[in-house]
Protein backbone atom coordinates (compact mmCIF):
# COMPACT_ATOMS: atom_id res chain seq x y z
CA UNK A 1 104.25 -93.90 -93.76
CA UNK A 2 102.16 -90.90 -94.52
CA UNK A 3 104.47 -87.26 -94.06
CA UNK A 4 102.01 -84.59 -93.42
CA UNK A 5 103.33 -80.76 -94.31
CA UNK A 6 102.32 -78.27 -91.21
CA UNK A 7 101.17 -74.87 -92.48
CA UNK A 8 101.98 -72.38 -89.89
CA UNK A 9 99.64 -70.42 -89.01
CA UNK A 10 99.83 -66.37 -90.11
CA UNK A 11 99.34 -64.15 -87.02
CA UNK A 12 96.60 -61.63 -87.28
CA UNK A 13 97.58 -58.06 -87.62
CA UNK A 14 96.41 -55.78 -84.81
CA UNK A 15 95.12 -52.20 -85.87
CA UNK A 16 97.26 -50.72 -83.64
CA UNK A 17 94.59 -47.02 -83.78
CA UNK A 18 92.86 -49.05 -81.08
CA UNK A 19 95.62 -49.41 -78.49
CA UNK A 20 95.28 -45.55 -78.66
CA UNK A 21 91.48 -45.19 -78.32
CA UNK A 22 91.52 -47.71 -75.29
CA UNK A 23 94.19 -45.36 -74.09
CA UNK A 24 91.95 -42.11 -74.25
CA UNK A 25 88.85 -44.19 -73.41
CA UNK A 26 90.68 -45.16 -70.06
CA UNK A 27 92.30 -41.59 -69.70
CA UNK A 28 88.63 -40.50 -69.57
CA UNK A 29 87.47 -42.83 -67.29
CA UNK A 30 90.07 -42.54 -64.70
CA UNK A 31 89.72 -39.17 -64.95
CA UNK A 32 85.97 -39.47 -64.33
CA UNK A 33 86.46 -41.69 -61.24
CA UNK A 34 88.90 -38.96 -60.19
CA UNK A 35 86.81 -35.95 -60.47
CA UNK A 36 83.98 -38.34 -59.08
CA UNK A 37 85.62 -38.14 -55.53
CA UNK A 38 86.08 -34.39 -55.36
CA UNK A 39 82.32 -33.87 -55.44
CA UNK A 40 80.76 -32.44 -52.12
CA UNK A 41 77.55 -33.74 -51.51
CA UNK A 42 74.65 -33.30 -48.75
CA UNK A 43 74.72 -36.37 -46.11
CA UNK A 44 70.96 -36.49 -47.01
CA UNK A 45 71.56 -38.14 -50.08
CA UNK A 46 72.12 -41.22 -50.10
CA UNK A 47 72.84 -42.36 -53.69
CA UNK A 48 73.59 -38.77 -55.02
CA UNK A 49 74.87 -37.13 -58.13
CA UNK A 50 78.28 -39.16 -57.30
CA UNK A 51 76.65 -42.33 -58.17
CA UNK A 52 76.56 -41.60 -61.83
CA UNK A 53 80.34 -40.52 -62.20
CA UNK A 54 81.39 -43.71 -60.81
CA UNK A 55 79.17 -46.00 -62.65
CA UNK A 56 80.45 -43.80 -65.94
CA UNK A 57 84.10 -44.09 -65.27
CA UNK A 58 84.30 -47.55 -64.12
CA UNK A 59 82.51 -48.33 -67.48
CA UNK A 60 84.95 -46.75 -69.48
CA UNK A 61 87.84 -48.17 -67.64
CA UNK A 62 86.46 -51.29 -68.20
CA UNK A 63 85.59 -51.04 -71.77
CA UNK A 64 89.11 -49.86 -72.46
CA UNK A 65 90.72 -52.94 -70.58
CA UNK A 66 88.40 -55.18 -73.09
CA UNK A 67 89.44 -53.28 -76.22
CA UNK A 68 92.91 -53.95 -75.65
CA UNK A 69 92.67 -57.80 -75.03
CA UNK A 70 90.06 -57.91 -78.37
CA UNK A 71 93.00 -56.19 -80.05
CA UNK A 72 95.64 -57.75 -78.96
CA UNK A 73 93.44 -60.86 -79.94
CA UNK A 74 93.65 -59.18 -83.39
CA UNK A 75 89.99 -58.18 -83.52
CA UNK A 76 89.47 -55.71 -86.25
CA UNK A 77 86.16 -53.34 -86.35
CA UNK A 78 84.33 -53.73 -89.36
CA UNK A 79 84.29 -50.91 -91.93
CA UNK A 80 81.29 -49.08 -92.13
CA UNK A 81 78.36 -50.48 -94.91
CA UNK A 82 75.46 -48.56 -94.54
CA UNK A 83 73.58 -48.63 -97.51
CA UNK A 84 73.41 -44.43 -96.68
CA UNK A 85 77.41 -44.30 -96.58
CA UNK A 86 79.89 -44.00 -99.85
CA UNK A 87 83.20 -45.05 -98.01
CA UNK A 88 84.68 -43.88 -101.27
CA UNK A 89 83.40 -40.35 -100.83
CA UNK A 90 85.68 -37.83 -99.07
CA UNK A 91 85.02 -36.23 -95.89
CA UNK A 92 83.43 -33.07 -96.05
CA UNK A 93 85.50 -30.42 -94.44
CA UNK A 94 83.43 -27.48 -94.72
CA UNK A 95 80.70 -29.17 -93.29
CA UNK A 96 82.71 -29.90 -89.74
CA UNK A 97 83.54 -26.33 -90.24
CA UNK A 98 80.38 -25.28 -90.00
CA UNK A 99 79.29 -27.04 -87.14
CA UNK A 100 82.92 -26.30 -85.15
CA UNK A 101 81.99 -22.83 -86.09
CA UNK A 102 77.82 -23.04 -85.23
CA UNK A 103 79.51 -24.69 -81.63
CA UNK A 104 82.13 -21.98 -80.63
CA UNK A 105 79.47 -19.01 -81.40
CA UNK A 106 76.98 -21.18 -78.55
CA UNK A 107 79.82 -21.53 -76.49
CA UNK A 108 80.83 -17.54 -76.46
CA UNK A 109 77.30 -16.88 -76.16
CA UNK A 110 75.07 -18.63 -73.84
CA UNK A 111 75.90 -16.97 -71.15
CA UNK A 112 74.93 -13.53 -72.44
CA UNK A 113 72.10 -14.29 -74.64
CA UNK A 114 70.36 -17.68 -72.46
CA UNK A 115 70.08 -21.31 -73.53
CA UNK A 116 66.65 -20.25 -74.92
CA UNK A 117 68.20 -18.48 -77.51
CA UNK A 118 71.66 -19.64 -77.96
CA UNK A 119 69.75 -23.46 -78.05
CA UNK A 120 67.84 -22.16 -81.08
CA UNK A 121 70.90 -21.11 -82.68
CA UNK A 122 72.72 -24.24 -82.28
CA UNK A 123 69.88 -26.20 -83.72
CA UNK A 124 69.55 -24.08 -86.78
CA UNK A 125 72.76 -23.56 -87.57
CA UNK A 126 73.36 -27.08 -87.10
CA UNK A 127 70.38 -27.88 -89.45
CA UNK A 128 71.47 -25.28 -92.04
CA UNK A 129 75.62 -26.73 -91.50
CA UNK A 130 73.83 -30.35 -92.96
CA UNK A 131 71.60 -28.59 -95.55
CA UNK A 132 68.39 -27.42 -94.29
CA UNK A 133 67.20 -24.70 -96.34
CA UNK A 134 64.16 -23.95 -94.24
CA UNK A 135 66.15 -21.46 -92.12
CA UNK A 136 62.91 -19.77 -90.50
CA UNK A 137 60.99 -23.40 -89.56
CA UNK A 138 64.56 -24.27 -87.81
CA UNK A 139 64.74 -21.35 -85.54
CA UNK A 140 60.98 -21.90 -84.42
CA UNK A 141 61.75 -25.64 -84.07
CA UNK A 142 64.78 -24.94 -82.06
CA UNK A 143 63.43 -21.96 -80.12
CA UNK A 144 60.49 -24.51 -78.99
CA UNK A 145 63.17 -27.35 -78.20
CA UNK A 146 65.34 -24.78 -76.17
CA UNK A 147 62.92 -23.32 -73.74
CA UNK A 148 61.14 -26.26 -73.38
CA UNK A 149 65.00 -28.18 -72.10
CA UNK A 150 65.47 -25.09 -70.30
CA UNK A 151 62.28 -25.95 -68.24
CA UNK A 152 63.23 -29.26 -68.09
CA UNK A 153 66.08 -28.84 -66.67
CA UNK A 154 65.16 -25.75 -64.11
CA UNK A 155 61.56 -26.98 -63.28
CA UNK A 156 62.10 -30.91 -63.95
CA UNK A 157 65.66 -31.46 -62.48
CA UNK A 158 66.44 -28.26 -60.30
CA UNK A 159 68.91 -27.19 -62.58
CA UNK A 160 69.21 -23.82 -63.34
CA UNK A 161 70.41 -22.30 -66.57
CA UNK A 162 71.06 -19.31 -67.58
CA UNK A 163 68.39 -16.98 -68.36
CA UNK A 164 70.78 -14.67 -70.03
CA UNK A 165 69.04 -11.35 -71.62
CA UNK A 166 65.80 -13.61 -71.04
CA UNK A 167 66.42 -13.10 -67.14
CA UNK A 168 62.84 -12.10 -65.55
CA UNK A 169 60.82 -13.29 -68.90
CA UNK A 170 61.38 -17.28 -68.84
């Protein structure tokens, strides 16, 4: 007679951080399907700009719903090994700073000063946030960039933006 020891199994731990991104991820997406039905559209459209709401925020919903089965599977995300990323390096906090502050100047400005120019700003004060020092070639590039998505949008899509201080001149 052979006795044979069972090992019980150890249950997985569950990262528990996901439970509240699914929850945000979902808050999103309902939110999205939501807003989706308040939008007033033209009968002669038949698909429509409510199309893409509803495609978004049922894909959210969804993805949520499978993030909290994976973790209460006990799927865990793998850490991050780039061969570009020190994981032992601390974030850099003047950095997001930078950018938070680069973002709240666009925000408080486009409508004054136009997407052309506000657009340039953002990209070189983004550029100079992540250390570009080539402050003059990142205004230029992001000057070009800007008018050229503000005719994009206004000429390509029928969307316009505001000309700002530009009004008359783009």
């Amino acid at each position: 007679m052979s006795t044979q020891t069972v090992v019980p199994e150890t249950p997985k731990s569950q990262d528990k951080a996901q439970y509240g991104v699914a929850a945000l991820l979902f808050a999103i997406g309902a939110y999205t399907l939501y807003d989706a039905t308040t939008l007033t559209v033209g009968f002669a459209d038949p698909v429509g700009p409510k199309m893409f709401p509803y495609a978004i925020g049922s894909v959210m919903v969804v993805l949520s719903v499978l993030l909290v089965i994976a973790t209460a599977r006990g799927d865990k995300p793998e850490a991050e090994g780039g061969e570009d990323v020190d994981l032992t390096h601390p974030a850099d906090w003047l950095t997001v700073a930078k950018l938070i502050g680069v973002l709240l100047i666009t925000i408080a400005t486009v409508n004054w000063l136009s997407w052309a120019i506000t657009g340039a700003f953002l990209f070189a004060g983004a550029a100079w946030s992540l250390g570009s020092r080539t402050l003059i070639r990142d205004i230029l590039v992001g000057f070009v960039m800007s008018v050229g998505s503000w005719y994009g949008f206004y000429v390509g899509l029928g969307i316009p933006l505001t000309p700002g201080i530009l009004d008359g001149i783009l």
